[in-house]
C-alpha atoms as a PDB file:
ATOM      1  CA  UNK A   1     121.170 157.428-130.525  1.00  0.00           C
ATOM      2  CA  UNK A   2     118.973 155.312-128.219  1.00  0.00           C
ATOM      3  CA  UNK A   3     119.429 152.257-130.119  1.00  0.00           C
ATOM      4  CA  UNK A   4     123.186 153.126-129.444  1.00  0.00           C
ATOM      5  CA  UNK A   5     122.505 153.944-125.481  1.00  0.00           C
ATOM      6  CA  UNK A   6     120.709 150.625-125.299  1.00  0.00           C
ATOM      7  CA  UNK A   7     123.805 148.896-126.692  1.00  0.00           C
ATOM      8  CA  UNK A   8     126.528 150.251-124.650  1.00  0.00           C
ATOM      9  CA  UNK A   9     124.274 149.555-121.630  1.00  0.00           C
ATOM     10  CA  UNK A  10     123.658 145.717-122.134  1.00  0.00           C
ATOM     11  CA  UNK A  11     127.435 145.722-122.926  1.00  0.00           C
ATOM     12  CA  UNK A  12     128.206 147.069-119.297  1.00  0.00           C
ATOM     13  CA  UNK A  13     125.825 144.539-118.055  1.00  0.00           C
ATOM     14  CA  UNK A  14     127.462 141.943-119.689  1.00  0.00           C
ATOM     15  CA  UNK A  15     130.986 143.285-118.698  1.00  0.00           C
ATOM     16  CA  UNK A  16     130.125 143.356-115.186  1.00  0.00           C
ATOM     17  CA  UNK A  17     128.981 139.731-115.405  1.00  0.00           C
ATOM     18  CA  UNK A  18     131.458 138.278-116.559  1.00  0.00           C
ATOM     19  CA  UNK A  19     134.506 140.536-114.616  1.00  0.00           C
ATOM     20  CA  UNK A  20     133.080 141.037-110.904  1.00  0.00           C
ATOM     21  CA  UNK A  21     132.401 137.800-108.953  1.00  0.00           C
ATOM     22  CA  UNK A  22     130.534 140.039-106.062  1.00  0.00           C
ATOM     23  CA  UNK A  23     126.738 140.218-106.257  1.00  0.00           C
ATOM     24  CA  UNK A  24     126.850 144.441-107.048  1.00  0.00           C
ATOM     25  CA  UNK A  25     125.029 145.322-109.727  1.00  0.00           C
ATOM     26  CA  UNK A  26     126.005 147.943-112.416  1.00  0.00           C
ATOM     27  CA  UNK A  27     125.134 151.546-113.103  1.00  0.00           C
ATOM     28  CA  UNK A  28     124.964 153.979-115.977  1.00  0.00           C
ATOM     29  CA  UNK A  29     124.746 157.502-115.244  1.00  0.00           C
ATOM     30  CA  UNK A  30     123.941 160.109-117.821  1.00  0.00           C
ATOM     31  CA  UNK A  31     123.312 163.584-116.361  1.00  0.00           C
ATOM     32  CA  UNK A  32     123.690 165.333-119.526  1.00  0.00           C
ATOM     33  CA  UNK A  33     120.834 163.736-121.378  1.00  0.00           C
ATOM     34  CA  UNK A  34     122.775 162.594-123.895  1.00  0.00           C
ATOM     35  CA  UNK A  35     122.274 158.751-124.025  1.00  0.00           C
ATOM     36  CA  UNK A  36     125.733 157.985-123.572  1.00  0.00           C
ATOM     37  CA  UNK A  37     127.326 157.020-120.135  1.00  0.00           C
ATOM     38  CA  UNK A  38     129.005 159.494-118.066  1.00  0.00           C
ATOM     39  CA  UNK A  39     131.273 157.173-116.006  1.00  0.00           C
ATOM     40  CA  UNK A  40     132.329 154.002-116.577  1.00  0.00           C
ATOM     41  CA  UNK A  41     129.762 150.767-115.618  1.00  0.00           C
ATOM     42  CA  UNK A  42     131.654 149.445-112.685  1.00  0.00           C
ATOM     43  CA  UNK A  43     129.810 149.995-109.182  1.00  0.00           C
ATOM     44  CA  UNK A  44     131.880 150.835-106.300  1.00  0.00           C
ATOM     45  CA  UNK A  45     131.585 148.780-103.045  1.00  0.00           C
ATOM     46  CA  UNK A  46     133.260 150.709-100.229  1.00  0.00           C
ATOM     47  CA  UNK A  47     132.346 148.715 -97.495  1.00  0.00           C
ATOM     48  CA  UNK A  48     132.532 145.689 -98.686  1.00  0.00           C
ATOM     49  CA  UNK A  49     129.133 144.420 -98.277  1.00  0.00           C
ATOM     50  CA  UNK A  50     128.358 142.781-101.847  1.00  0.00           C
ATOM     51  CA  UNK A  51     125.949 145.548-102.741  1.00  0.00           C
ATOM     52  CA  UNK A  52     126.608 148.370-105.229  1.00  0.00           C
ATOM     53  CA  UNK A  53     126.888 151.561-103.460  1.00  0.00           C
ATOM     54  CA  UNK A  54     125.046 153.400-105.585  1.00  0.00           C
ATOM     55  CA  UNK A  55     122.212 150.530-104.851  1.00  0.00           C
ATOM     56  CA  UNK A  56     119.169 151.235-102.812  1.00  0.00           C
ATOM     57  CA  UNK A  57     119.561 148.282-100.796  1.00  0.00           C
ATOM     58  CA  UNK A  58     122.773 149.952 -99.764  1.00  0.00           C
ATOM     59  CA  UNK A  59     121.047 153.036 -98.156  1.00  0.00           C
ATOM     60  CA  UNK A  60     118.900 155.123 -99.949  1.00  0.00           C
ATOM     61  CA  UNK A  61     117.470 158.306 -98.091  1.00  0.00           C
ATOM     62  CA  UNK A  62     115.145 159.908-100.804  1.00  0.00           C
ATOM     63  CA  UNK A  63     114.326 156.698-102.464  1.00  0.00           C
ATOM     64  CA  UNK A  64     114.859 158.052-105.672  1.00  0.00           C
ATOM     65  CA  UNK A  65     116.772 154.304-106.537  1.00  0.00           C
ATOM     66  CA  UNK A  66     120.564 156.411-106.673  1.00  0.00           C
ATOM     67  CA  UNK A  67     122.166 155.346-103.297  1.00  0.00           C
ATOM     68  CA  UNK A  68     123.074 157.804-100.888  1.00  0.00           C
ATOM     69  CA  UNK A  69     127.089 156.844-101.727  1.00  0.00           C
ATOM     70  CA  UNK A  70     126.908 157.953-104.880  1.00  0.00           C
ATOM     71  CA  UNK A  71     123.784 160.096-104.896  1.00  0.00           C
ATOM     72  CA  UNK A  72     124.524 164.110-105.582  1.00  0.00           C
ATOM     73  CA  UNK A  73     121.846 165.128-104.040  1.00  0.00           C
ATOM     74  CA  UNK A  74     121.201 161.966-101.219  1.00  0.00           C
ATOM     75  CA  UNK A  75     118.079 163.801 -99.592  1.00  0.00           C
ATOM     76  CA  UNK A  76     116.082 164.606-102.383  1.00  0.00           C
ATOM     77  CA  UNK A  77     114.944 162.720-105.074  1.00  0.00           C
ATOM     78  CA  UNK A  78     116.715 163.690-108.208  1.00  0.00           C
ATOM     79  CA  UNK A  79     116.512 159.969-110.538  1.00  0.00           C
ATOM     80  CA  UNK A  80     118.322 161.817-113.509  1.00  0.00           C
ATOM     81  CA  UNK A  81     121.237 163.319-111.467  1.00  0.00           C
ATOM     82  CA  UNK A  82     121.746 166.220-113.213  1.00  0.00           C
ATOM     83  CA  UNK A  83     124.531 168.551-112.683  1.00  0.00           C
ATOM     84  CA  UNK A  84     124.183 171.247-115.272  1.00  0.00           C
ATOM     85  CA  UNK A  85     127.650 172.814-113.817  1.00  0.00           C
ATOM     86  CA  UNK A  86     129.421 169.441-112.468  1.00  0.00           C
ATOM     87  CA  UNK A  87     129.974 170.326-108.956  1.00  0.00           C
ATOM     88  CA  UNK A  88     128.824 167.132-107.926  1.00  0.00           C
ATOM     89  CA  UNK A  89     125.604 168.666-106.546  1.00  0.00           C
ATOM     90  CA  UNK A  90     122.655 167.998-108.382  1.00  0.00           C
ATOM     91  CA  UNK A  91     120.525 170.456-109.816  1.00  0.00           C
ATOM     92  CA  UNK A  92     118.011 169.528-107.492  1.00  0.00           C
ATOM     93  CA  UNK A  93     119.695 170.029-104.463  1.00  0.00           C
ATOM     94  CA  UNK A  94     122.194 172.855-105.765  1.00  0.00           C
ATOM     95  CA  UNK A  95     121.536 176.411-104.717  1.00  0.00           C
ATOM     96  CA  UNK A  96     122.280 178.005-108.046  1.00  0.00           C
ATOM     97  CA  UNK A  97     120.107 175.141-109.547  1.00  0.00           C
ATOM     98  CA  UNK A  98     123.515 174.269-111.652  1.00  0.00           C
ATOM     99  CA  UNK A  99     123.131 177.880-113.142  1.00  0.00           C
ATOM    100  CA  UNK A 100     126.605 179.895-113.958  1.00  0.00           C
ATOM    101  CA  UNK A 101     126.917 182.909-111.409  1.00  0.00           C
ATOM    102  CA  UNK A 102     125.810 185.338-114.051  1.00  0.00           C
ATOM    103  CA  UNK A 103     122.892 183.271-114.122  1.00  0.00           C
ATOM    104  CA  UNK A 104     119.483 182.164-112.448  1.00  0.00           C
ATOM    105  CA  UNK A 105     116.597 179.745-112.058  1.00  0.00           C
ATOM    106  CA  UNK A 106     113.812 182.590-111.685  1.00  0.00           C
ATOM    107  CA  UNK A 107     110.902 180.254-111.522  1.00  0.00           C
ATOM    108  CA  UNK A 108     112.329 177.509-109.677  1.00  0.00           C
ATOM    109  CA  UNK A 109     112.056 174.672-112.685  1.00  0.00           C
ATOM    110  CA  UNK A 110     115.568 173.649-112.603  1.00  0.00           C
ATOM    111  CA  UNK A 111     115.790 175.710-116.231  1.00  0.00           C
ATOM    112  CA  UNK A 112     118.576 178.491-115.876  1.00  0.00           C
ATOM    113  CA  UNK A 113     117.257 181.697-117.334  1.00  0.00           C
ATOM    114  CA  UNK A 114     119.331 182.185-120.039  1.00  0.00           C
ATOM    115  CA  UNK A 115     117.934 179.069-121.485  1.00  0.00           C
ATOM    116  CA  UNK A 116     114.488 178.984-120.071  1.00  0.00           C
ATOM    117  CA  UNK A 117     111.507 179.100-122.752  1.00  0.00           C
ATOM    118  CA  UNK A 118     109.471 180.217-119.545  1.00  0.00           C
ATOM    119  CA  UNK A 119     111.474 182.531-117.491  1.00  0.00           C
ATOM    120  CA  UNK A 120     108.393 182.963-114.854  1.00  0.00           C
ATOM    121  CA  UNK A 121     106.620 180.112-115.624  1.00  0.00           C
ATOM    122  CA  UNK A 122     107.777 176.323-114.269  1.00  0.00           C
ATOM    123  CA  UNK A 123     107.851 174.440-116.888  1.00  0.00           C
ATOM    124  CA  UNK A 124     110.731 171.853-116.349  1.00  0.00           C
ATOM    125  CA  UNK A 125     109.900 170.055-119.679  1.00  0.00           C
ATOM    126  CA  UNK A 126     110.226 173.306-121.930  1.00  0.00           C
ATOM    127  CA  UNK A 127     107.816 172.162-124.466  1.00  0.00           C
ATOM    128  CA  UNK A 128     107.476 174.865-127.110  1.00  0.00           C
ATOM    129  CA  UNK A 129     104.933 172.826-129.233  1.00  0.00           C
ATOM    130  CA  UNK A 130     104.884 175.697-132.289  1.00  0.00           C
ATOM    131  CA  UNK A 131     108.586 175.960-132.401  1.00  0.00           C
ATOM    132  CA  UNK A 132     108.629 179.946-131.486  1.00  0.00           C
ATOM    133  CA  UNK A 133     111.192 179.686-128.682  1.00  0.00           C
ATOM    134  CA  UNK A 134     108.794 180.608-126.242  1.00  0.00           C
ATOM    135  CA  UNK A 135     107.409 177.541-124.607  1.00  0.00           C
ATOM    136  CA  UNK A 136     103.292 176.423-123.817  1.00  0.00           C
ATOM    137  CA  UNK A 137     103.093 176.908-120.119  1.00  0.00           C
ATOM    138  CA  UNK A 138     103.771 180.487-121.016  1.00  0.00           C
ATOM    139  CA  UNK A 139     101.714 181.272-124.405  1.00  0.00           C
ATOM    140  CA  UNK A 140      98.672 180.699-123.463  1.00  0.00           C
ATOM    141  CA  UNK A 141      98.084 185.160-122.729  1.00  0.00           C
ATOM    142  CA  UNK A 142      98.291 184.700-119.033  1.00  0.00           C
ATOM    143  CA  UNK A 143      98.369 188.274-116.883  1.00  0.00           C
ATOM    144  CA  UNK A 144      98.293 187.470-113.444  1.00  0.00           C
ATOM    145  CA  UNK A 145      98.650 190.650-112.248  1.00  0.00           C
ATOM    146  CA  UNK A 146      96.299 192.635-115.269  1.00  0.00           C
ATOM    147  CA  UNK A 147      98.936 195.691-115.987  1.00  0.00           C
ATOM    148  CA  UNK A 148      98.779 194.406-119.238  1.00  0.00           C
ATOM    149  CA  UNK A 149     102.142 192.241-119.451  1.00  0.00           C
ATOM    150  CA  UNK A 150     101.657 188.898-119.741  1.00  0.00           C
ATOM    151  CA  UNK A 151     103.227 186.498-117.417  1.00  0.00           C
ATOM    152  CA  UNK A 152     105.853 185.280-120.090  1.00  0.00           C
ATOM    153  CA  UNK A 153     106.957 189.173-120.685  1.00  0.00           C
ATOM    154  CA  UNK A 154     106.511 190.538-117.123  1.00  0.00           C
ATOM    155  CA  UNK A 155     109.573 191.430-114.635  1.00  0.00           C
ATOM    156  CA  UNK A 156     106.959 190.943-111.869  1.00  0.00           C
ATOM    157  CA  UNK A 157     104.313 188.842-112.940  1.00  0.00           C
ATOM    158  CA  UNK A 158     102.424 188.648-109.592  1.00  0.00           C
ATOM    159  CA  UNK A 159     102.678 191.906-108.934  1.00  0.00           C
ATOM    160  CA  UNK A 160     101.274 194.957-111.543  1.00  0.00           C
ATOM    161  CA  UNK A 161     104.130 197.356-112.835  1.00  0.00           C
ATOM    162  CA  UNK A 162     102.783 198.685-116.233  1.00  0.00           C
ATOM    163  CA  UNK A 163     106.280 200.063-116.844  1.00  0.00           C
ATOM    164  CA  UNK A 164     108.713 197.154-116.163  1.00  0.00           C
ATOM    165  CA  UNK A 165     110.685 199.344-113.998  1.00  0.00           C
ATOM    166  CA  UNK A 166     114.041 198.103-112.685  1.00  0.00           C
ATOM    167  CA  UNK A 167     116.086 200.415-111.059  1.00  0.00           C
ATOM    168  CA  UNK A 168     118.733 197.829-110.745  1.00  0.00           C
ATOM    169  CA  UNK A 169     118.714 196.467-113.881  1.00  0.00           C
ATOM    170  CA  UNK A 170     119.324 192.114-113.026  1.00  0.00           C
ATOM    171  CA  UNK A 171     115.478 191.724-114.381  1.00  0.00           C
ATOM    172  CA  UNK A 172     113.371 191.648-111.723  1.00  0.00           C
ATOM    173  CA  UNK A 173     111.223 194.667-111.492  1.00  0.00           C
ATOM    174  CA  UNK A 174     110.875 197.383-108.701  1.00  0.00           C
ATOM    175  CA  UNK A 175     107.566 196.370-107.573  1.00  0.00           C
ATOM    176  CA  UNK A 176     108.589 192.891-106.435  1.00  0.00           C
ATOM    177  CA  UNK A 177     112.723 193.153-106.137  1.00  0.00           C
ATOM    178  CA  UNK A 178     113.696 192.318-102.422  1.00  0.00           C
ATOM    179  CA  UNK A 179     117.065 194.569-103.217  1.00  0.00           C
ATOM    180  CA  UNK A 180     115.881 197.521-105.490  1.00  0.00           C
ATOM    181  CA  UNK A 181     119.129 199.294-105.456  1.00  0.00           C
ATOM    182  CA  UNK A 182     121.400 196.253-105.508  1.00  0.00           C
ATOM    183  CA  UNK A 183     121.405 194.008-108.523  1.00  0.00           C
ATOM    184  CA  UNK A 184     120.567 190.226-107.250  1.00  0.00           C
ATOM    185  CA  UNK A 185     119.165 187.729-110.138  1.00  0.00           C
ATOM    186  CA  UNK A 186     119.051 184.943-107.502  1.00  0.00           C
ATOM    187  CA  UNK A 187     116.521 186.965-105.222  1.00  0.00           C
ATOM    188  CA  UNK A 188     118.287 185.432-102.190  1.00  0.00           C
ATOM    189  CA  UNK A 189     116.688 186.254 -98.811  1.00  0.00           C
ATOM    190  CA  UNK A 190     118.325 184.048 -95.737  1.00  0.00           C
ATOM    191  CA  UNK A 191     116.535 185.107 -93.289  1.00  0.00           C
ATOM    192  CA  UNK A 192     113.391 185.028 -94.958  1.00  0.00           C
ATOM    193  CA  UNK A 193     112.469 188.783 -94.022  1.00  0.00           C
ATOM    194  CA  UNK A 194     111.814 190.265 -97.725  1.00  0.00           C
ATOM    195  CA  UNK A 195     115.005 191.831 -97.346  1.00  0.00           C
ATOM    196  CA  UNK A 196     117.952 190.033-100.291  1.00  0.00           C
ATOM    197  CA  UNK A 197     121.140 189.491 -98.420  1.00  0.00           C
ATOM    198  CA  UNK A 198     122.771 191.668-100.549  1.00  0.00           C
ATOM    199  CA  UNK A 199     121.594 194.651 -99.550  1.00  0.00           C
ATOM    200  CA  UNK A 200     119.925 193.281 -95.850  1.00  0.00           C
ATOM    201  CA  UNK A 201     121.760 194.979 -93.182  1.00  0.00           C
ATOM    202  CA  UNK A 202     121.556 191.846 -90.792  1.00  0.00           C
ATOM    203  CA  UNK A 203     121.442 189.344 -93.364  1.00  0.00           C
ATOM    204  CA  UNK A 204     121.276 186.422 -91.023  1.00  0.00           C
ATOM    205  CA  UNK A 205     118.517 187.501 -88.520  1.00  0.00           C
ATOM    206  CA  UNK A 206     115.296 188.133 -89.760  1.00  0.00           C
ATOM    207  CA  UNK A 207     114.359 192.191 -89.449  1.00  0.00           C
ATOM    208  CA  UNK A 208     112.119 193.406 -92.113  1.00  0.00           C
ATOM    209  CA  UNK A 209     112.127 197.026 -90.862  1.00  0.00           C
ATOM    210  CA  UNK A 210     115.953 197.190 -91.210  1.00  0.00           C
ATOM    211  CA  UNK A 211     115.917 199.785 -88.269  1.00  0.00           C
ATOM    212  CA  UNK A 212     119.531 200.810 -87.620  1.00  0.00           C
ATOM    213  CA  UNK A 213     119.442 203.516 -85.478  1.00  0.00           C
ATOM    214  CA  UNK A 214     123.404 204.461 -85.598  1.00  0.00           C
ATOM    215  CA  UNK A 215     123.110 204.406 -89.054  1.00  0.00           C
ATOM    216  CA  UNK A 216     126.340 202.336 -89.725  1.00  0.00           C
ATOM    217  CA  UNK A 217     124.636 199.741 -92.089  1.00  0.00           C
ATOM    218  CA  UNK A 218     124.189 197.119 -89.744  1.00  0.00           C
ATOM    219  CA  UNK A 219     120.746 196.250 -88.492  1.00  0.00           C
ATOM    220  CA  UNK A 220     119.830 197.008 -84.265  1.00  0.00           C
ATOM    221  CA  UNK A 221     118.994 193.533 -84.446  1.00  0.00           C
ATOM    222  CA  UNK A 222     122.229 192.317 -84.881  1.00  0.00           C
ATOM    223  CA  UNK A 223     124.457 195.344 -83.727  1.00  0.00           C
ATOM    224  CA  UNK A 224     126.184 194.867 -80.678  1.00  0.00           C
ATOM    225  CA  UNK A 225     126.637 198.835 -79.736  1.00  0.00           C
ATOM    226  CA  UNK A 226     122.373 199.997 -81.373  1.00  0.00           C
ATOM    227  CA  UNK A 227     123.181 203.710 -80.719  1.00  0.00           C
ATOM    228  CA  UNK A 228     127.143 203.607 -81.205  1.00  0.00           C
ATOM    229  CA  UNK A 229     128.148 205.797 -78.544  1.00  0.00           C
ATOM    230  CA  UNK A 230     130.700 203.298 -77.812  1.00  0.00           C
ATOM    231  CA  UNK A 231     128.620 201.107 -75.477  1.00  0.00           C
ATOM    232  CA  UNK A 232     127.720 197.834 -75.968  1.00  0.00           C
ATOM    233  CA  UNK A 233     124.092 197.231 -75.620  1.00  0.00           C
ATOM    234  CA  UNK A 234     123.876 194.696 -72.422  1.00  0.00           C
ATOM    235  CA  UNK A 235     126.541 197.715 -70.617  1.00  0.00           C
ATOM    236  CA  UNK A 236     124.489 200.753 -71.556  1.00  0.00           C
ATOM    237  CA  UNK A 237     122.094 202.301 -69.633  1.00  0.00           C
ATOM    238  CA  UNK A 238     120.287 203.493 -72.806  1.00  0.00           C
ATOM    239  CA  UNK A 239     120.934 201.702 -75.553  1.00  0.00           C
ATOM    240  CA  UNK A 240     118.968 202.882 -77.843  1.00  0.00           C
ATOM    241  CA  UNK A 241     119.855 206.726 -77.447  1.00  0.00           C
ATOM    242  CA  UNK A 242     123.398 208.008 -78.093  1.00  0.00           C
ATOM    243  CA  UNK A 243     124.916 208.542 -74.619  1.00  0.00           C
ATOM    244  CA  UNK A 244     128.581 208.451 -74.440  1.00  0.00           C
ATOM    245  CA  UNK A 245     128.946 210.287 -70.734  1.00  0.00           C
ATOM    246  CA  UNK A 246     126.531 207.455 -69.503  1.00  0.00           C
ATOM    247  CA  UNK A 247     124.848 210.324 -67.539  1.00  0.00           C
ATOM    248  CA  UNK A 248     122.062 208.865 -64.712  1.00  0.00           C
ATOM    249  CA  UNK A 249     121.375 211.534 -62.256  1.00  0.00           C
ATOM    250  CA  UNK A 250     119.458 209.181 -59.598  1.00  0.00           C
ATOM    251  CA  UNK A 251     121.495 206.083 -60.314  1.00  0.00           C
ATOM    252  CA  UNK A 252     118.093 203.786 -61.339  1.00  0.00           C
ATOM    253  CA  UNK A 253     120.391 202.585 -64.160  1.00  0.00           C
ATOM    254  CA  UNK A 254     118.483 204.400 -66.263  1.00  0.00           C
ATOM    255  CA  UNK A 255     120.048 206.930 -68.609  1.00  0.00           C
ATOM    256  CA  UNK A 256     119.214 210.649 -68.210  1.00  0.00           C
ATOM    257  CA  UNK A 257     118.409 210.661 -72.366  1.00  0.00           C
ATOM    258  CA  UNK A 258     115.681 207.758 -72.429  1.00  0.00           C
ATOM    259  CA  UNK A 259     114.872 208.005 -68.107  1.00  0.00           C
ATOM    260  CA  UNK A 260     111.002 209.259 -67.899  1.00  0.00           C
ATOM    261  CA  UNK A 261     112.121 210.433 -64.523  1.00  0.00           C
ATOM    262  CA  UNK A 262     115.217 211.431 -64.912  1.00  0.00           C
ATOM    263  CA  UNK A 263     115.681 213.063 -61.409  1.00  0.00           C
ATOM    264  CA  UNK A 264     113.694 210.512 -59.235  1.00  0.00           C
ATOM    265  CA  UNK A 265     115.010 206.943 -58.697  1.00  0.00           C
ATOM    266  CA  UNK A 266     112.437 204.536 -61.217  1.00  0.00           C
ATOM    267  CA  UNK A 267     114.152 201.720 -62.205  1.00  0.00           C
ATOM    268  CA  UNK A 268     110.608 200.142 -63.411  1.00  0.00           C
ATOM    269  CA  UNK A 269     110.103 203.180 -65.906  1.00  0.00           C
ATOM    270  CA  UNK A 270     106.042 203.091 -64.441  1.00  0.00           C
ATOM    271  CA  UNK A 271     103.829 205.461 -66.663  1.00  0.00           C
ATOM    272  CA  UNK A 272     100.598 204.740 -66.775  1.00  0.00           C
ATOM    273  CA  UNK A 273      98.768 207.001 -68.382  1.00  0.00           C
ATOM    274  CA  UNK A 274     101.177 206.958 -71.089  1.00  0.00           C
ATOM    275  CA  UNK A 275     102.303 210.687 -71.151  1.00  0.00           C
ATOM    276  CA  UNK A 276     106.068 210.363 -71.349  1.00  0.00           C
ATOM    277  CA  UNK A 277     107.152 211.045 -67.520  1.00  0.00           C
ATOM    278  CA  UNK A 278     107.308 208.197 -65.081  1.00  0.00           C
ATOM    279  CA  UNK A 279     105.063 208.117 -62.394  1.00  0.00           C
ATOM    280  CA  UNK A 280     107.398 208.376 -59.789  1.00  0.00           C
ATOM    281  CA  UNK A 281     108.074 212.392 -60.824  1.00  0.00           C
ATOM    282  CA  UNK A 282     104.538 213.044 -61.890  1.00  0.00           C
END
């Protein structure tokens, strides 16, 4: 098979030779491994310039000798160009990793689970040198955690959880799932607050307490009415305490519910010993 790869690329070398007059240069692409071309070996040259697009010379922003033209993912180095899922976004750069939406890339390796000899262990190579299906980076008796799973076995290798509990059942344990209730393979987390945007209640603004005070599944951080009394936040005088009447007995624009003083005019809310009732009305 690589004597035949060999062949059929010194034939598109020669084809390009003796059929294109302009100085581009030819290309083979094989993202499935499979020592046979992908595309045919004729370069495109958009603009003209007498350079193959997909040359270096022709721009080349992760130097990783594809150029940016034809490069799937133009910002990170990816040489193979693998598309496991041909979305034209390589593997490298893809989200899913070229995984199928049932699917996931647990350990980062570019190795979608279902295939992965490693599920928890990079090992972008996969080399299983005793044939067993389970690969060498994860053999070797590893327990990170010491609750008796190894690494290769373990929902939540980092963290201990003797009993492989998972509540949600997409094979990441309890102890380390940022979505316990919610089944989420992918373990995606936006706003980087430990929280998986499938279950986050302000998935795009980072709250790891997931407060929500009104209790209507969406965050105080990113709520526009906190205490849903029908208020929006910047037009109530207590936004964080249900007050529908809008009720402020000395006019300090301070609610009666959340005013320390709620009879004497203290706009500045001044406590200082820290007792609950403003100075002004103590």
């Amino acid at each position: 098979m690589r004597n035949l790869f060999l062949l059929l690329t010194a034939a598109a070398a020669i084809f390009c030779f003796f059929v294109f007059t302009a100085p581009s240069a030819c290309y083979c692409v094989d993202r499935d491994g499979d020592d046979i071309c992908d595309e045919p070996p004729v370069c495109p040259d958009k603009d003209d310039d007498g350079f193959c697009d997909c040359e270096a010379e022709d721009g080349d922003m992760d130097e990783d000798g594809i150029g940016d033209e034809c490069d799937n993912c133009p910002e990170m180095a990816n040489k193979n160009q693998l598309d496991k899922d041909a979305d034209d976004i390589g593997d490298a750069c893809d989200e899913d990793h070229g995984c199928a939406e049932d699917d996931a890339d647990t350990d980062d390796d570019l190795i979608c689970d279902s295939v992965d000899n490693c599920r928890f262990v990079p090992n972008p190579n996969q080399k299983d040198t005793d044939g067993d299906g389970k690969g060498d980076a994860c053999q070797n008796g590893t327990d990170t955690d010491g609750d008796g799973i190894g690494d290769e076995d373990d929902n939540c290798p980092t963290v201990a959880n003797p009993k492989q509990e998972d509540i949600d059942e997409d094979g990441i344990g309890s102890y380390c799932d940022n979505c316990i209730l919610d089944a989420n393979a992918d373990q995606a987390d936006g706003d980087s607050d430990n929280a998986g945007d499938v279950c986050d209640n302000c998935p795009e603004d980072t709250n790891q307490d997931q407060n929500d005070i009104d209790e209507d599944s969406l965050g105080d951080v990113c709520d526009p009415d906190r205490d849903g009394d029908g208020r929006e936040n910047e037009n109530d005088n207590c936004p964080n305490i249900h007050n529908p009447g809008f009720y402020d007995d000395d006019v300090d624009f301070v609610g009666n519910p959340c005013d320390n003083c709620p009879f004497v005019k203290n706009t500045d809310q001044k406590d200082t010993d820290g007792d609950g009732k403003g100075d002004a009305c103590e």
